[in-house]
C-alpha atoms as a PDB file:
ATOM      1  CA  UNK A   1     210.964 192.874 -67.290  1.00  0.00           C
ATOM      2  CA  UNK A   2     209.806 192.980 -63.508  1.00  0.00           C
ATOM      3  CA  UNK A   3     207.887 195.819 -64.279  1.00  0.00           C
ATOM      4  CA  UNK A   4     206.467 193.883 -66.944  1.00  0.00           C
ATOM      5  CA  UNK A   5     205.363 190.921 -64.987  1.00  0.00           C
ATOM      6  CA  UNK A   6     204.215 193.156 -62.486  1.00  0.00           C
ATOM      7  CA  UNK A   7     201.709 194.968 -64.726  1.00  0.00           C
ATOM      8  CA  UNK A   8     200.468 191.642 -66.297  1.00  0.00           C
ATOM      9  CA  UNK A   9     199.999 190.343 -62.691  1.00  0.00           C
ATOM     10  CA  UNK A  10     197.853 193.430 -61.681  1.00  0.00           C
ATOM     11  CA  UNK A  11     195.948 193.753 -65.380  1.00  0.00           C
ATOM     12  CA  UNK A  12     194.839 189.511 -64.146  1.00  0.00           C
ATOM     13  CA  UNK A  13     193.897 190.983 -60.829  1.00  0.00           C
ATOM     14  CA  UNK A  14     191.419 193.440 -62.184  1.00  0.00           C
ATOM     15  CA  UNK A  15     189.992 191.229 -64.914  1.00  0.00           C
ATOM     16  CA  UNK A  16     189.117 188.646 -62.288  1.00  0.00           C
ATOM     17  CA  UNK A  17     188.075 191.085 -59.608  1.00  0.00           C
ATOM     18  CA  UNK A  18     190.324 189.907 -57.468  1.00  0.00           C
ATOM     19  CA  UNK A  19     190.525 190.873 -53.578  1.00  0.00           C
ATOM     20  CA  UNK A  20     194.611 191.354 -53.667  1.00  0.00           C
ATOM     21  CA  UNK A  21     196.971 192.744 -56.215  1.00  0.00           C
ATOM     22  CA  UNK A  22     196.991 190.030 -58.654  1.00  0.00           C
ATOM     23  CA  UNK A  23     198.327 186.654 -59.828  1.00  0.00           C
ATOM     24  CA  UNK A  24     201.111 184.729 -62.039  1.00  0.00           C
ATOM     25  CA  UNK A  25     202.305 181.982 -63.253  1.00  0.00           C
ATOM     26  CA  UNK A  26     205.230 180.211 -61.681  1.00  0.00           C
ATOM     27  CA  UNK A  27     207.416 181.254 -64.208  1.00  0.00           C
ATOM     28  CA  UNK A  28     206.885 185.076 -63.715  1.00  0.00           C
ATOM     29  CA  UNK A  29     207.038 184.435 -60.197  1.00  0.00           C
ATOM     30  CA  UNK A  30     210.457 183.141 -60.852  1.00  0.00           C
ATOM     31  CA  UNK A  31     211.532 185.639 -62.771  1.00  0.00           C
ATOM     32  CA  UNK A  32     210.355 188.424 -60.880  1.00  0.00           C
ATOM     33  CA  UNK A  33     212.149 186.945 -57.878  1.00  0.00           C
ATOM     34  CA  UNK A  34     215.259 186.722 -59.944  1.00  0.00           C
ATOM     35  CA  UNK A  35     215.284 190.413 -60.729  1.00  0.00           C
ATOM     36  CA  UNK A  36     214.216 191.881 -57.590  1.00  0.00           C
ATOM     37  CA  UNK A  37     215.603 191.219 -54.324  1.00  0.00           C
ATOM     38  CA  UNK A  38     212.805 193.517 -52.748  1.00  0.00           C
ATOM     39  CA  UNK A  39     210.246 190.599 -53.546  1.00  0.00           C
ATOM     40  CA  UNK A  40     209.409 188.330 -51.201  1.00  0.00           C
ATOM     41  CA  UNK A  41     208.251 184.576 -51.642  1.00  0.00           C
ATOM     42  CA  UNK A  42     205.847 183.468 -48.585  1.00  0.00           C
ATOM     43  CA  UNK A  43     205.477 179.528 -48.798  1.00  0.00           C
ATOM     44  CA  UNK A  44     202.234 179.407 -46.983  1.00  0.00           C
ATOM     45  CA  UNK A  45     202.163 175.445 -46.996  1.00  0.00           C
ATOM     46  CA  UNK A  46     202.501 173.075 -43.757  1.00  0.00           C
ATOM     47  CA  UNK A  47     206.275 172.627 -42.670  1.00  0.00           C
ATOM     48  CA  UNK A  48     204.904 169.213 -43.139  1.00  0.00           C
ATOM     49  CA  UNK A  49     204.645 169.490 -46.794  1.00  0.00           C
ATOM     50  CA  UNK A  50     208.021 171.132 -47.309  1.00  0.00           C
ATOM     51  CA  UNK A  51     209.483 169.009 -45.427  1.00  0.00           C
ATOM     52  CA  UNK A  52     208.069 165.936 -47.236  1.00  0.00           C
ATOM     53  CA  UNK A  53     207.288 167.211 -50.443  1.00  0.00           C
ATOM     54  CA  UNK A  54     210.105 169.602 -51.302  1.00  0.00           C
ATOM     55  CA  UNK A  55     210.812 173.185 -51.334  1.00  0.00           C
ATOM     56  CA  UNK A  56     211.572 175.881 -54.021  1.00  0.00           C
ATOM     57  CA  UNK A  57     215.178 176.989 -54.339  1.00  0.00           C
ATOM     58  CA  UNK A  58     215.738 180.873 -54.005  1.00  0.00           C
ATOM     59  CA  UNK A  59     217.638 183.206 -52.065  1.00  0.00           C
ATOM     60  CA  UNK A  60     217.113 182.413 -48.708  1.00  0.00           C
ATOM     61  CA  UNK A  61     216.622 186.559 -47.943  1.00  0.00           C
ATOM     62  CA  UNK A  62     213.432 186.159 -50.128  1.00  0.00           C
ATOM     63  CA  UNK A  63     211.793 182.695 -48.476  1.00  0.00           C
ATOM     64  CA  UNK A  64     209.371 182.526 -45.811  1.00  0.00           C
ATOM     65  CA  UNK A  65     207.422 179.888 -44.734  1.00  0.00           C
ATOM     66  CA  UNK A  66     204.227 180.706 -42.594  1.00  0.00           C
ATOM     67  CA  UNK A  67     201.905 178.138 -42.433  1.00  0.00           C
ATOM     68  CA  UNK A  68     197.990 178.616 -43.524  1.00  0.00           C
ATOM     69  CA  UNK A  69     196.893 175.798 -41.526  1.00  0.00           C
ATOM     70  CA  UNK A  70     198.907 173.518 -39.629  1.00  0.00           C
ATOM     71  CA  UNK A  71     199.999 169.729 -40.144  1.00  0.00           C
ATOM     72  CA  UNK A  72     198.232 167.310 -38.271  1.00  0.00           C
ATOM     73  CA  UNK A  73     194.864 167.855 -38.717  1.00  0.00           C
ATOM     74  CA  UNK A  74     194.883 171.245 -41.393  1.00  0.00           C
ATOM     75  CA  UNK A  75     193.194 173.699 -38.545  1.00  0.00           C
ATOM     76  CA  UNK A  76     193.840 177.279 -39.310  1.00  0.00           C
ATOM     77  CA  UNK A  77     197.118 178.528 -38.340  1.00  0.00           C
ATOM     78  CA  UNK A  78     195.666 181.226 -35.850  1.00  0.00           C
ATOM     79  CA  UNK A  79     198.990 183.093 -35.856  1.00  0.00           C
ATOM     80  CA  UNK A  80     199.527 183.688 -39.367  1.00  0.00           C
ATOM     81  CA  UNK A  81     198.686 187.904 -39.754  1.00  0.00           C
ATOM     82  CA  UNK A  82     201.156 188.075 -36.540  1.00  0.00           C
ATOM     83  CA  UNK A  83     203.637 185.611 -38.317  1.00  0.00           C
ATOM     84  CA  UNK A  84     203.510 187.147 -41.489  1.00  0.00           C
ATOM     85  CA  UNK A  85     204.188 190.860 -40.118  1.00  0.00           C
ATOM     86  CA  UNK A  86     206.770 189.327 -38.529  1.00  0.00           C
ATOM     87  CA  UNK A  87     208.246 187.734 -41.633  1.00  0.00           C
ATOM     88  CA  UNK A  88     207.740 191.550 -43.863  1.00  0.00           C
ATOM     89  CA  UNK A  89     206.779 194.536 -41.523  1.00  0.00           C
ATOM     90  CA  UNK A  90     206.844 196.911 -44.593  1.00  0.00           C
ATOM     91  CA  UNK A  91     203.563 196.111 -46.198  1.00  0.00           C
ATOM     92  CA  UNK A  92     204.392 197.812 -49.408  1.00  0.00           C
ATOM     93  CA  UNK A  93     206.741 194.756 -50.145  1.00  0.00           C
ATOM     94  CA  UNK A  94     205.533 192.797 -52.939  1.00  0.00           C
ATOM     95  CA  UNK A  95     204.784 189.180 -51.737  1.00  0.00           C
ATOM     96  CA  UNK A  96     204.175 186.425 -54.071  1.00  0.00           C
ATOM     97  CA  UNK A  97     202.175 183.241 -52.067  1.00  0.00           C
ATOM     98  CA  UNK A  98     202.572 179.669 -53.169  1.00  0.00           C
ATOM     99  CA  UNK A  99     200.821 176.784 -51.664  1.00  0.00           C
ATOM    100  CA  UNK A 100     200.616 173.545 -52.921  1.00  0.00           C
ATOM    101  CA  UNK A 101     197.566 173.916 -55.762  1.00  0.00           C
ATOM    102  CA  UNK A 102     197.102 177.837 -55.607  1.00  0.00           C
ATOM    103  CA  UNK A 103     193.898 177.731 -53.212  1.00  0.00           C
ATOM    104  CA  UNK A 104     195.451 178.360 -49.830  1.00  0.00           C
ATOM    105  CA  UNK A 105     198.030 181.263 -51.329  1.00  0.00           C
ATOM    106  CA  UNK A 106     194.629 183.222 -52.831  1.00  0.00           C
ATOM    107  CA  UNK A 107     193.232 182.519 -49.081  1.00  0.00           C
ATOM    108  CA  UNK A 108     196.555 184.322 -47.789  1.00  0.00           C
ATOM    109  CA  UNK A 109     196.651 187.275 -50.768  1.00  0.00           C
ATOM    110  CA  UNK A 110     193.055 188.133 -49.598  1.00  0.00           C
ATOM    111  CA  UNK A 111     193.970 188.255 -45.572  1.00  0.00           C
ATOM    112  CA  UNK A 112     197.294 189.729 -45.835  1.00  0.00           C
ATOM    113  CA  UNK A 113     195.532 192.527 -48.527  1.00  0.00           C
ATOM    114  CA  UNK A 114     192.688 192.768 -46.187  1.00  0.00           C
ATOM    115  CA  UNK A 115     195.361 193.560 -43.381  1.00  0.00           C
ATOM    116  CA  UNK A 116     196.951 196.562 -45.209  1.00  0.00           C
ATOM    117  CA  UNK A 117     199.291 194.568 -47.223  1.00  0.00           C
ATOM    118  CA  UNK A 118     199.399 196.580 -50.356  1.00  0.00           C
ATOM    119  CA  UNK A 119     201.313 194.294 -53.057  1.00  0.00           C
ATOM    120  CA  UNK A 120     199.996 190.693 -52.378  1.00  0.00           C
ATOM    121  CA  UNK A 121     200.270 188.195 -55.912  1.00  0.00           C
ATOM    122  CA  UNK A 122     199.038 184.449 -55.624  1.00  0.00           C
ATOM    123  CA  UNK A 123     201.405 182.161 -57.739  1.00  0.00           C
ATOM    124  CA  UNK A 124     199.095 180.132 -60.137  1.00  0.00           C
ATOM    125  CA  UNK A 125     198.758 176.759 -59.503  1.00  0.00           C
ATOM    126  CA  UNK A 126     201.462 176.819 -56.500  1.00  0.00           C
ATOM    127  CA  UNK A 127     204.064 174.728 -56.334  1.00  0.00           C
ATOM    128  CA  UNK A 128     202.733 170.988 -57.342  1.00  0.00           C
ATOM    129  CA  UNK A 129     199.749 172.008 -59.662  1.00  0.00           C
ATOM    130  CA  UNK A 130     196.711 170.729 -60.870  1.00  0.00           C
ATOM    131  CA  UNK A 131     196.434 166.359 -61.018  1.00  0.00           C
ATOM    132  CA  UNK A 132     197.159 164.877 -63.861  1.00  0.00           C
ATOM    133  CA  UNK A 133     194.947 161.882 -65.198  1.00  0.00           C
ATOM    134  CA  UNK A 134     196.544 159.341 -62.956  1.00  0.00           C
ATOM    135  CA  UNK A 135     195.543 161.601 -59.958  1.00  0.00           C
ATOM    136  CA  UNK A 136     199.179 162.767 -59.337  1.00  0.00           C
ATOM    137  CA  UNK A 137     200.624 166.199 -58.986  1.00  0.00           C
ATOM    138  CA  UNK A 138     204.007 168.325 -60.312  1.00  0.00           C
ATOM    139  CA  UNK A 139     203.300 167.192 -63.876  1.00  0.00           C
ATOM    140  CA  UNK A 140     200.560 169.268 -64.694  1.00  0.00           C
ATOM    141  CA  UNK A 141     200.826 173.271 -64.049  1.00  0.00           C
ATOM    142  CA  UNK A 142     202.796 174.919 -61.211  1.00  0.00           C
ATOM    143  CA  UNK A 143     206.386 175.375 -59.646  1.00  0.00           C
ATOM    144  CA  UNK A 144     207.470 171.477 -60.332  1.00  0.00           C
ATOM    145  CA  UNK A 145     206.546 171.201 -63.955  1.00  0.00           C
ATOM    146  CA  UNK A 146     207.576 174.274 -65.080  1.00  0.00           C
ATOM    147  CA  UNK A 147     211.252 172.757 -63.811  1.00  0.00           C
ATOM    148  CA  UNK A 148     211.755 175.833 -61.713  1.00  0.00           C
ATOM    149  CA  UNK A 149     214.889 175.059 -59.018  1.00  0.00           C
ATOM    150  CA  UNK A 150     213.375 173.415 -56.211  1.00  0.00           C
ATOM    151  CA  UNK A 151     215.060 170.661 -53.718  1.00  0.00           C
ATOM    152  CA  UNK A 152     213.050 167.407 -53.127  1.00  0.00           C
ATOM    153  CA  UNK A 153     212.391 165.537 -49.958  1.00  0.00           C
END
């Protein structure tokens, strides 16, 4: 099924030109993380927001948090390329990159691609999704409403 996912994930990629390998849904994400320990999961959120918001629940050998931009004030984290090589050296690993909505992981796919990263997937929607109608997030799209394991704050 990995294989699967993977192919869907790329097949998205090229349909929406994208500048990295491709994207999925949270559920595929899941999935692919289930079935492949090689895959890596880089939460590219504040330590801010996983602290306060909640985190996903996978093996810890597949979770890495390196911050986009950093909590206060949301400047650019200038040490993310050097954080991230840190994090995965091999950069045929395939990395799937959540953020909160799905705007700051395509931001990360692009830079880490751009970098030589050869296998870079934004998760869809990230890990709280889109708002709902009331202006509040994890009910519509993403990690939380698809009731994928995750601990809260």
């Amino acid at each position: 099924m990995s294989h699967t996912i993977l192919e869907k994930a790329r097949q998205l990629g090229i349909d929406q030109s994208l500048p990295y390998a491709g994207a999925l849904s949270s559920e595929d994400a899941y999935t692919l993380l289930q079935e492949n320990v090689d895959v890596m999961l880089v939460d590219v959120r504040t330590n801010a927001e996983r602290d306060w918001v909640g985190r996903v629940l996978i093996k810890e050998t597949q979770h890495h948090a390196v911050q986009w931009s950093l909590y206060p004030g949301g400047t650019p984290n200038p040490e993310f390329m050097l954080q991230l090589n840190a994090a995965i050296p091999n950069k045929d690993t395939v990395i799937v990159f959540l953020c909160r909505s799905g705007v700051r992981s395509r931001h990360a796919a692009k830079l880490a691609s751009e970098n030589g990263y050869t296998a870079c997937f934004d998760i869809l929607q990230g890990f709280e999704g889109d708002k709902d109608h009331h202006g509040h997030r994890k009910t519509v799209g993403g990690w939380c409403s698809a009731d994928l394991p995750w601990l809260g704050a």
